[in-house]
C-alpha atoms as a PDB file:
ATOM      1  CA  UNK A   1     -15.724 -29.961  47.276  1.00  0.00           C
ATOM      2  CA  UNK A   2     -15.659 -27.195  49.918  1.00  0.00           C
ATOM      3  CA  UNK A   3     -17.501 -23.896  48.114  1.00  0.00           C
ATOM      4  CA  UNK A   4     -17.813 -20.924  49.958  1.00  0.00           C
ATOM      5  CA  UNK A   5     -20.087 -17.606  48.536  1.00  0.00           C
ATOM      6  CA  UNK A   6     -17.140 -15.171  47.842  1.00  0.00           C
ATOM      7  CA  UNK A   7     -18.298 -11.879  49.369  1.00  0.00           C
ATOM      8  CA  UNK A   8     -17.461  -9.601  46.283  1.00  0.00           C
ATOM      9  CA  UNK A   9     -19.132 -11.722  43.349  1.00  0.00           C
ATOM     10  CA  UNK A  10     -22.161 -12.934  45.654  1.00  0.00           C
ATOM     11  CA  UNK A  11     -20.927 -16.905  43.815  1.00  0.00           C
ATOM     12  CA  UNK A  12     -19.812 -19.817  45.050  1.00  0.00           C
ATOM     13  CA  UNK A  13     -16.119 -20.295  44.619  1.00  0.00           C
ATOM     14  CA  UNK A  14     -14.435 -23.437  45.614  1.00  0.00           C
ATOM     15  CA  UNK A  15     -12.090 -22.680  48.636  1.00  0.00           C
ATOM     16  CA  UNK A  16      -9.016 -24.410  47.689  1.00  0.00           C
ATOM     17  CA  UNK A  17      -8.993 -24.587  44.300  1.00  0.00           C
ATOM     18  CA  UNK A  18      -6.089 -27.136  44.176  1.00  0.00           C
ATOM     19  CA  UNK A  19      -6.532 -29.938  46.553  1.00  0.00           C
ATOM     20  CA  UNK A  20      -4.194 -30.718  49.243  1.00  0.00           C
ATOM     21  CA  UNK A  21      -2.530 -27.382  48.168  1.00  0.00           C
ATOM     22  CA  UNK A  22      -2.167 -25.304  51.673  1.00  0.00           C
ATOM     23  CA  UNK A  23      -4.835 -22.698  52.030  1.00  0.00           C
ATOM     24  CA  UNK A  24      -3.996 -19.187  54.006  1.00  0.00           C
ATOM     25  CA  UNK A  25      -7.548 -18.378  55.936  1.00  0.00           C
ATOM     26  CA  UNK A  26      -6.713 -14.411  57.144  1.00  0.00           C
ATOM     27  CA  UNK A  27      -9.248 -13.517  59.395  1.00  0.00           C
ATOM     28  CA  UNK A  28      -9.822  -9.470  59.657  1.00  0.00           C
ATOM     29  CA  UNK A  29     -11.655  -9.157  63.331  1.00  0.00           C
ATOM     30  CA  UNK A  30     -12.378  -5.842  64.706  1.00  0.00           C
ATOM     31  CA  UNK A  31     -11.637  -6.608  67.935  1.00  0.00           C
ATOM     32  CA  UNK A  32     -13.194  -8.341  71.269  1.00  0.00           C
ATOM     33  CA  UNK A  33     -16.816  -8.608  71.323  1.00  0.00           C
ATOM     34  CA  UNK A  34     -19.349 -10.797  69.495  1.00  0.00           C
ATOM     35  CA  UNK A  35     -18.084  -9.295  65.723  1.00  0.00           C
ATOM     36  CA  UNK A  36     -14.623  -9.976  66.368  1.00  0.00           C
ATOM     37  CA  UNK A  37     -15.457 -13.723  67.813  1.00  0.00           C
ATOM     38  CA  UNK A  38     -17.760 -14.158  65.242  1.00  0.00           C
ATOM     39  CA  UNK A  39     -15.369 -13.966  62.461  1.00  0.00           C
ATOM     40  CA  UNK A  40     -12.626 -15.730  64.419  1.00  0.00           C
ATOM     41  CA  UNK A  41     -15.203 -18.528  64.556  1.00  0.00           C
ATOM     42  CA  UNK A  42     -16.373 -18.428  61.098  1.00  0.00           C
ATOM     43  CA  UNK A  43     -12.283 -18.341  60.188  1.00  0.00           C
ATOM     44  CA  UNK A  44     -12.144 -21.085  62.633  1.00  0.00           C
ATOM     45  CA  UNK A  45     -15.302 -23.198  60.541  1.00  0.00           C
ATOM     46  CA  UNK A  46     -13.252 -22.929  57.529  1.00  0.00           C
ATOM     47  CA  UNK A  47     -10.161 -24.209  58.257  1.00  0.00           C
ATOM     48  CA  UNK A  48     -12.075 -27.338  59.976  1.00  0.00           C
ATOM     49  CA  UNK A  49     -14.205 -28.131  56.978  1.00  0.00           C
ATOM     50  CA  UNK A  50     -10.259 -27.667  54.689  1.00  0.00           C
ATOM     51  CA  UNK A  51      -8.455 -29.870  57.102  1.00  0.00           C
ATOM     52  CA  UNK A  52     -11.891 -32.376  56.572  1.00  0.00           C
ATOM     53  CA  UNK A  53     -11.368 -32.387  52.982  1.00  0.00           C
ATOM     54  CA  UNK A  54      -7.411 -33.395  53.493  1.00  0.00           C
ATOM     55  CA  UNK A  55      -6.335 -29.941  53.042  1.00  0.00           C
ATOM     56  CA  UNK A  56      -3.885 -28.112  54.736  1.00  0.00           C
ATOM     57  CA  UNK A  57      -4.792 -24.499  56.223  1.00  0.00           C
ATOM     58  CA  UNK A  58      -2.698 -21.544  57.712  1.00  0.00           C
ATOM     59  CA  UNK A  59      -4.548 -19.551  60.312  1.00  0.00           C
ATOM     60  CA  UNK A  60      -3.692 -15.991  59.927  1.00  0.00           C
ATOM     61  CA  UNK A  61      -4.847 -12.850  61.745  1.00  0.00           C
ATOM     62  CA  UNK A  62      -4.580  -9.228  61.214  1.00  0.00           C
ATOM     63  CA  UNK A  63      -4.281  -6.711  63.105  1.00  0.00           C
ATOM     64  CA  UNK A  64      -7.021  -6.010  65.724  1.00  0.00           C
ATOM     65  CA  UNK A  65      -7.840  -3.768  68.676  1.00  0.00           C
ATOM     66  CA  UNK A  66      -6.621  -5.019  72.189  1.00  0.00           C
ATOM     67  CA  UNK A  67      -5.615  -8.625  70.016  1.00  0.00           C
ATOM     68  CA  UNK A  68      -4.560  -9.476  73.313  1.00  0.00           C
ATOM     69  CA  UNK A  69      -8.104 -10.529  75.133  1.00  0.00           C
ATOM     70  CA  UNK A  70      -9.448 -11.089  71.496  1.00  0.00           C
ATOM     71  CA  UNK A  71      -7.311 -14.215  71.279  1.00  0.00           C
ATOM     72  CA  UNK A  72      -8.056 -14.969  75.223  1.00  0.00           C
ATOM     73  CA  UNK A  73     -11.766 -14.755  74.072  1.00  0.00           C
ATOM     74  CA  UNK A  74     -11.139 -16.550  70.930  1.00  0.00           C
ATOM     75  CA  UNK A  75      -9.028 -18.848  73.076  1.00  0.00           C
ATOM     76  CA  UNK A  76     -12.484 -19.539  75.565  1.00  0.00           C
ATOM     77  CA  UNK A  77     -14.809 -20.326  73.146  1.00  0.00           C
ATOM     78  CA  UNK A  78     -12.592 -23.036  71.973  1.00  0.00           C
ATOM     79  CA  UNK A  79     -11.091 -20.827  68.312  1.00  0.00           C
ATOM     80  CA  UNK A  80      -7.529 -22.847  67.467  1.00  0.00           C
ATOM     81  CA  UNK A  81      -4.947 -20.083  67.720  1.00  0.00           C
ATOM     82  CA  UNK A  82      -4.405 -17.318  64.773  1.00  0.00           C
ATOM     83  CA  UNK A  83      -1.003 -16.355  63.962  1.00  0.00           C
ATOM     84  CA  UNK A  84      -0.056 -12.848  62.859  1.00  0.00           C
ATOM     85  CA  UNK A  85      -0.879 -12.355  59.450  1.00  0.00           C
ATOM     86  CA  UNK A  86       2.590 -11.155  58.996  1.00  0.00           C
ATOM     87  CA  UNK A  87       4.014 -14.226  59.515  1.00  0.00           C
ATOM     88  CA  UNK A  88       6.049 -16.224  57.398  1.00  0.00           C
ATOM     89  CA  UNK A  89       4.819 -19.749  56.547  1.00  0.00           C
ATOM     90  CA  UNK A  90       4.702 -22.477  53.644  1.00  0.00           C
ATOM     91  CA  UNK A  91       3.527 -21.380  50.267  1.00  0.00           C
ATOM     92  CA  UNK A  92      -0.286 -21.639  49.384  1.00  0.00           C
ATOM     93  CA  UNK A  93      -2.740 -22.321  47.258  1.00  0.00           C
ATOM     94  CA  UNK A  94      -5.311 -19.447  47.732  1.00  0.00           C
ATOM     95  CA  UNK A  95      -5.446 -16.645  50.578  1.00  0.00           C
ATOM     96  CA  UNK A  96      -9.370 -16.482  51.522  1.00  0.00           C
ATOM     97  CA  UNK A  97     -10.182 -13.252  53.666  1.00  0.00           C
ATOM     98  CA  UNK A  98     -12.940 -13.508  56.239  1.00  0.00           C
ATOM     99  CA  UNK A  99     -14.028 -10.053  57.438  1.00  0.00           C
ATOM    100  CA  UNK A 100     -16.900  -8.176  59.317  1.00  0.00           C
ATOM    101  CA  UNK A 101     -19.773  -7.812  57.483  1.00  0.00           C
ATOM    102  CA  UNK A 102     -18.952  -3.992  55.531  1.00  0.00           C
ATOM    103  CA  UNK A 103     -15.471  -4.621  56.723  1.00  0.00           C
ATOM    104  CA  UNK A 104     -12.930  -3.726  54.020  1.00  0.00           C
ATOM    105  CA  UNK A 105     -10.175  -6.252  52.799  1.00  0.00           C
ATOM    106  CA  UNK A 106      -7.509  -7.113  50.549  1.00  0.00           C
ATOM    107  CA  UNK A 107      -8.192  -8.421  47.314  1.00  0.00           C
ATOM    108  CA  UNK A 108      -8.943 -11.621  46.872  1.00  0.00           C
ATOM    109  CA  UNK A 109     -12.057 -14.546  48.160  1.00  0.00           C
ATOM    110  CA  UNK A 110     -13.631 -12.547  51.027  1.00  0.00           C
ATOM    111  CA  UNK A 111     -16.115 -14.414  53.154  1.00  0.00           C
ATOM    112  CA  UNK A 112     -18.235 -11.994  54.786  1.00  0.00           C
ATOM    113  CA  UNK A 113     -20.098 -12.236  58.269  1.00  0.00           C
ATOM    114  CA  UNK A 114     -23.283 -10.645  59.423  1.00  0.00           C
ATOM    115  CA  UNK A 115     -23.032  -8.716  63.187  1.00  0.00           C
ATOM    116  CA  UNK A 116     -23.869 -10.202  66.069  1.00  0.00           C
ATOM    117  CA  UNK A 117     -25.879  -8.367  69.564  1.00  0.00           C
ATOM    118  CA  UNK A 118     -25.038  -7.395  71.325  1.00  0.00           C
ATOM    119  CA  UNK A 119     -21.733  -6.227  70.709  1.00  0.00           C
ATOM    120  CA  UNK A 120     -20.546  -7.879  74.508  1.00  0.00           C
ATOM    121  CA  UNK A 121     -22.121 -11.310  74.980  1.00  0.00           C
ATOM    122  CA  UNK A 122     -22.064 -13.321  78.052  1.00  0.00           C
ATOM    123  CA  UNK A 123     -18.730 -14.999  77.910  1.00  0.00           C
ATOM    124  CA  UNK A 124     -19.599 -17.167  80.847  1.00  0.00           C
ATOM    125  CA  UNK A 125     -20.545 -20.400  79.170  1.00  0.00           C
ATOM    126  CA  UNK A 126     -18.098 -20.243  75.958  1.00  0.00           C
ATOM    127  CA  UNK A 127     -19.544 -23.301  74.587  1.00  0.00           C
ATOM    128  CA  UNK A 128     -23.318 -22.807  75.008  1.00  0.00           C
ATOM    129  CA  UNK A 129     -22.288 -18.660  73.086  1.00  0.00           C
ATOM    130  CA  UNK A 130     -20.538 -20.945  70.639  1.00  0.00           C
ATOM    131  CA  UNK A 131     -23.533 -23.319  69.852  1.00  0.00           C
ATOM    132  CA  UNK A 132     -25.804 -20.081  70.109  1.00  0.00           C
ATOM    133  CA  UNK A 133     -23.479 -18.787  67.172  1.00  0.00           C
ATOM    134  CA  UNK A 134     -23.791 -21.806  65.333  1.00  0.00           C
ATOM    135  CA  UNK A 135     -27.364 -22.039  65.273  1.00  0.00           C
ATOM    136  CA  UNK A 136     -27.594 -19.195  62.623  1.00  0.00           C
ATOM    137  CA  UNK A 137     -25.874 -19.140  59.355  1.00  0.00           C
ATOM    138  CA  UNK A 138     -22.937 -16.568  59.144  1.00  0.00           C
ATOM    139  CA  UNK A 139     -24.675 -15.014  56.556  1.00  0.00           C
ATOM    140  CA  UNK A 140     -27.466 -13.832  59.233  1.00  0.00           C
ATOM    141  CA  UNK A 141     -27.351 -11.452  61.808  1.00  0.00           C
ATOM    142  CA  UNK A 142     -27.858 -13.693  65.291  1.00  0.00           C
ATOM    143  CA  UNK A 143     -29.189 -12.496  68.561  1.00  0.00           C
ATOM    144  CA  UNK A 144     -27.253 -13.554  71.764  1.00  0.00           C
ATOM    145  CA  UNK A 145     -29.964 -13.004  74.009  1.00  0.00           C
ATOM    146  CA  UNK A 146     -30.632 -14.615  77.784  1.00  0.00           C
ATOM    147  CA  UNK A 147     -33.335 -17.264  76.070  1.00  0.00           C
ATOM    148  CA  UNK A 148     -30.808 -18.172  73.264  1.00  0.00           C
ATOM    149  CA  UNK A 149     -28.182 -18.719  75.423  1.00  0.00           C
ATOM    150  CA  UNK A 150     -30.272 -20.577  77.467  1.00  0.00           C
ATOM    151  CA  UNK A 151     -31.580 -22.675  74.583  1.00  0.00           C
ATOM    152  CA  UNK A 152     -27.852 -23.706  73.606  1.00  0.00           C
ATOM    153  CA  UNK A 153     -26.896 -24.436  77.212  1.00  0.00           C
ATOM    154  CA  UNK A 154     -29.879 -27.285  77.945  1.00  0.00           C
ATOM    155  CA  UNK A 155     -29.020 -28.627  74.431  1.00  0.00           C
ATOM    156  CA  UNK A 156     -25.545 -29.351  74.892  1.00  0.00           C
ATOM    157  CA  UNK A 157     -26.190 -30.460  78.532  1.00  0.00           C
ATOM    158  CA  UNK A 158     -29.102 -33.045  76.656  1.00  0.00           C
ATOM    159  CA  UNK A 159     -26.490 -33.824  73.896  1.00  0.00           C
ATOM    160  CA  UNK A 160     -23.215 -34.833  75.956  1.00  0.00           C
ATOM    161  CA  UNK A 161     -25.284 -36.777  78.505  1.00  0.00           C
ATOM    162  CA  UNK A 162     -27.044 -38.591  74.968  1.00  0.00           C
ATOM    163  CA  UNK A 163     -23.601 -39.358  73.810  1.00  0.00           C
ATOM    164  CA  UNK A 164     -21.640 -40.266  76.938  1.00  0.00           C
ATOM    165  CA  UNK A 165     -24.748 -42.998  77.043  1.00  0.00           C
ATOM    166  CA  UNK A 166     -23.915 -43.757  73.308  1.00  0.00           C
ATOM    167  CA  UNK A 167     -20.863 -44.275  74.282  1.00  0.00           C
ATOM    168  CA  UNK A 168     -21.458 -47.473  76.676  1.00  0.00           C
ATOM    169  CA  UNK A 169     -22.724 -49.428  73.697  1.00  0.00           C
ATOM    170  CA  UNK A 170     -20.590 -51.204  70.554  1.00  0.00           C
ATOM    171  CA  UNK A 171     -19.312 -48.589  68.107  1.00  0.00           C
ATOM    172  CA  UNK A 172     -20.650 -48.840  64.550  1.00  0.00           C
ATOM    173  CA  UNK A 173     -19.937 -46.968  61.406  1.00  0.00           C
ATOM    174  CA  UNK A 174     -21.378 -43.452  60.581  1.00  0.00           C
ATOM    175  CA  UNK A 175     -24.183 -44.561  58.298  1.00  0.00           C
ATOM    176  CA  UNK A 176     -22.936 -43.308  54.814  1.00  0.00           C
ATOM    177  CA  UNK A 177     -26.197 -41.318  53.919  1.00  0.00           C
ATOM    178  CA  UNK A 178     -25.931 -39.516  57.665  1.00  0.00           C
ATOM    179  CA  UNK A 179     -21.955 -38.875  56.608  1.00  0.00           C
ATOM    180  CA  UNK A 180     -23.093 -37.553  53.226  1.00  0.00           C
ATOM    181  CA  UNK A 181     -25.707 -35.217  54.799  1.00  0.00           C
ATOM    182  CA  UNK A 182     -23.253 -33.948  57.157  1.00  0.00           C
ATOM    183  CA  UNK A 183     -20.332 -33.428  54.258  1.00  0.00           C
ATOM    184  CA  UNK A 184     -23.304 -31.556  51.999  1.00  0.00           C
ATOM    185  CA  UNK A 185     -23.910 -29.427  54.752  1.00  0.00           C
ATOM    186  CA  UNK A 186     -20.276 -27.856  56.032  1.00  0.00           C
ATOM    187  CA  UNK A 187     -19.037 -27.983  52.183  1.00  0.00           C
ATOM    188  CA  UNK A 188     -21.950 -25.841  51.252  1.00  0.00           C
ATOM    189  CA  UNK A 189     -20.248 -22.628  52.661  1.00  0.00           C
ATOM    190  CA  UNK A 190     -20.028 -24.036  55.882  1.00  0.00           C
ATOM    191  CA  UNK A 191     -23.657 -24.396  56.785  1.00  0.00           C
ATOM    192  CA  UNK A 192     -23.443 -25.039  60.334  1.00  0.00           C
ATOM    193  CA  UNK A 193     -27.127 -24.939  60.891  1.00  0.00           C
ATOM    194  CA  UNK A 194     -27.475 -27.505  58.363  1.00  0.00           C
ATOM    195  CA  UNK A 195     -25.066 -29.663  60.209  1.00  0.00           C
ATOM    196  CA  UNK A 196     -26.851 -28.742  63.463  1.00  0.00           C
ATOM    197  CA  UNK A 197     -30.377 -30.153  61.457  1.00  0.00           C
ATOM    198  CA  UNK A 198     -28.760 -33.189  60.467  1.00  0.00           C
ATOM    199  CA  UNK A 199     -27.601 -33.598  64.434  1.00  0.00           C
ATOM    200  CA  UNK A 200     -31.178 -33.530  65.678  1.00  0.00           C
ATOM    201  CA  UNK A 201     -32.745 -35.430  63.061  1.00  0.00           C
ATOM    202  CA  UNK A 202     -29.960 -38.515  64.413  1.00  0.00           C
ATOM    203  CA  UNK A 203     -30.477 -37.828  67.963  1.00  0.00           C
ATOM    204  CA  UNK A 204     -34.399 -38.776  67.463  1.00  0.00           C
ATOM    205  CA  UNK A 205     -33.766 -41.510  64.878  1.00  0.00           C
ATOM    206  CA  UNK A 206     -34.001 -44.520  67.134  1.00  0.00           C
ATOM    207  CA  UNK A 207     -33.693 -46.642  64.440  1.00  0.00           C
ATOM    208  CA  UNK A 208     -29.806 -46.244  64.717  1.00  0.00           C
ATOM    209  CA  UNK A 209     -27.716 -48.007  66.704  1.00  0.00           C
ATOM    210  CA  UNK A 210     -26.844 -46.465  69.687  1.00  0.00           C
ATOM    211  CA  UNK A 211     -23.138 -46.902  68.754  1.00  0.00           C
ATOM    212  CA  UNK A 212     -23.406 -45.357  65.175  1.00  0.00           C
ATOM    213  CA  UNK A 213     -25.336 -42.215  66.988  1.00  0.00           C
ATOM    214  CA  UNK A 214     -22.566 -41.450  68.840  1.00  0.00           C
ATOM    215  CA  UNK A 215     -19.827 -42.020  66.246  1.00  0.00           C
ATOM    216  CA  UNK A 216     -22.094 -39.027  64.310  1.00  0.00           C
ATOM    217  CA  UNK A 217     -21.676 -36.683  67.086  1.00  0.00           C
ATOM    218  CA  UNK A 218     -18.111 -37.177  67.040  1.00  0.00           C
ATOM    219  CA  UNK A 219     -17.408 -36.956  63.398  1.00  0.00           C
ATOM    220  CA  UNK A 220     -19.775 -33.831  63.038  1.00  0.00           C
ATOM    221  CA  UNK A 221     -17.870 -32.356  66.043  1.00  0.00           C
ATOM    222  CA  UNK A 222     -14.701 -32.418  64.152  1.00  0.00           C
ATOM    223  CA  UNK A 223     -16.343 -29.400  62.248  1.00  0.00           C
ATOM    224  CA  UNK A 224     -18.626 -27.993  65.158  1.00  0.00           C
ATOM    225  CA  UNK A 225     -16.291 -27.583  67.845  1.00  0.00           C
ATOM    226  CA  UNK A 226     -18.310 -28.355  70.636  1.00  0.00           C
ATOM    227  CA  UNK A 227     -16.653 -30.868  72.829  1.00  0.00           C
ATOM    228  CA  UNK A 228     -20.182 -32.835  72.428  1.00  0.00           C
ATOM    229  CA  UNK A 229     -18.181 -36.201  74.037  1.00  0.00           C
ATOM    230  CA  UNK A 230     -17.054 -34.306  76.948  1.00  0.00           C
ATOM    231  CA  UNK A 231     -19.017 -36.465  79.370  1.00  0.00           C
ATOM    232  CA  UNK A 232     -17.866 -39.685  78.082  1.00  0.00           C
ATOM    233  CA  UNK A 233     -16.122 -42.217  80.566  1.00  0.00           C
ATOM    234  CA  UNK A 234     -17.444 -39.587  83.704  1.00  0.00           C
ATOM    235  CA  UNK A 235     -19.673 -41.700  86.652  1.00  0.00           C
ATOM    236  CA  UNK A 236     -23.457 -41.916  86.153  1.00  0.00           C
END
């Protein structure tokens, strides 16, 4: 079951608490910038981990400084779109709030994410400033400097030319203690470091078949978000 650490009580609640039942995830983003993105993506985490779990989830978004390049930033780094909270739409289960770290809300679960610096990151790789997000829990305050960014760009270059060569060979299952790490991981409030560990831990394991390697990248990259098969099918 999906917990998340609800912001006000410092527990772990679960996030839908009825399964299947539709979830509302409103995220409250200050604007453009690395806060705003980072709660977009963190809203964005959520509802992948729900929809993992077979539950259905209603992206919401309040209002927001220039909203307009927030979404085309949002948009970039690969965020599914956010309707306006004041929307109309199906009839849910629980509303869960994700908000700025300090960031007031409406009552109700409140996930809460720690800033991110500087305040206007180098949008020019989108995926490598997602990964770079990623690699720190959203409980942590993360650093977007030149090496990070750096870092996350030569490990996604390494990890889509991996699986595009994983690709080539006969598919085979996700190993069901690899699938069970990865599960733990995103359903313990949506530890996408943890997932990340799990990632590297296959990528070295040649003990795995080539074709159940790449069938982990995939699956985990239903959470992650970081078009990790890319590259597969493109010439040598």
């Amino acid at each position: 079951m999906l917990r998340i650490i609800d912001a006000r009580t410092g527990q772990p609640v679960p996030a839908a608490p009825a399964r299947r039942s539709p979830t509302r995830v409103q995220a409250h983003a200050p604007g453009p910038g690395a806060a705003g993105l980072r709660v977009l993506l963190v809203a964005d985490l959520l509802i992948r981990a729900l929809e993992l779990d077979g539950t259905p989830a209603w992206a919401l978004l309040s209002h927001a400084d220039d909203v307009d390049r927030l979404r085309e930033e949002a948009t970039a780094l690969g965020i599914r779109p956010f309707e306006d909270a004041g929307a109309s739409g199906p009839g849910v289960g629980r509303t869960v709030h994700v908000v700025h770290e300090g960031g007031a809300a409406p009552e109700g679960t409140t996930v809460a994410v720690a800033p991110a610096d500087p305040a206007a990151p180098d949008l020019s790789d989108p995926d490598a400033l997602r990964l770079a997000l990623l690699e720190r829990h959203h409980h942590a305050r993360v650093r977007l400097d030149p090496a990070a960014l750096d870092e996350a760009r030569a490990t996604l270059a390494r990890w889509r030319r991996a699986v595009a060569a994983w690709a080539r060979q006969p598919s085979r299952p996700v190993p069901g203690e690899v699938r069970d790490r990865l599960r733990a991981a995103w359903e313990d409030d949506l530890d996408a470091p943890g997932v990340l560990r799990v990632l590297r831990r296959v990528e070295t394991d040649h003990g795995l078949p080539d074709g159940a390697r790449f069938e982990t990248y995939a699956y985990a990259d239903r959470f992650l978000g970081l078009h990790l098969a890319r590259d597969v099918g493109a010439p040598e």
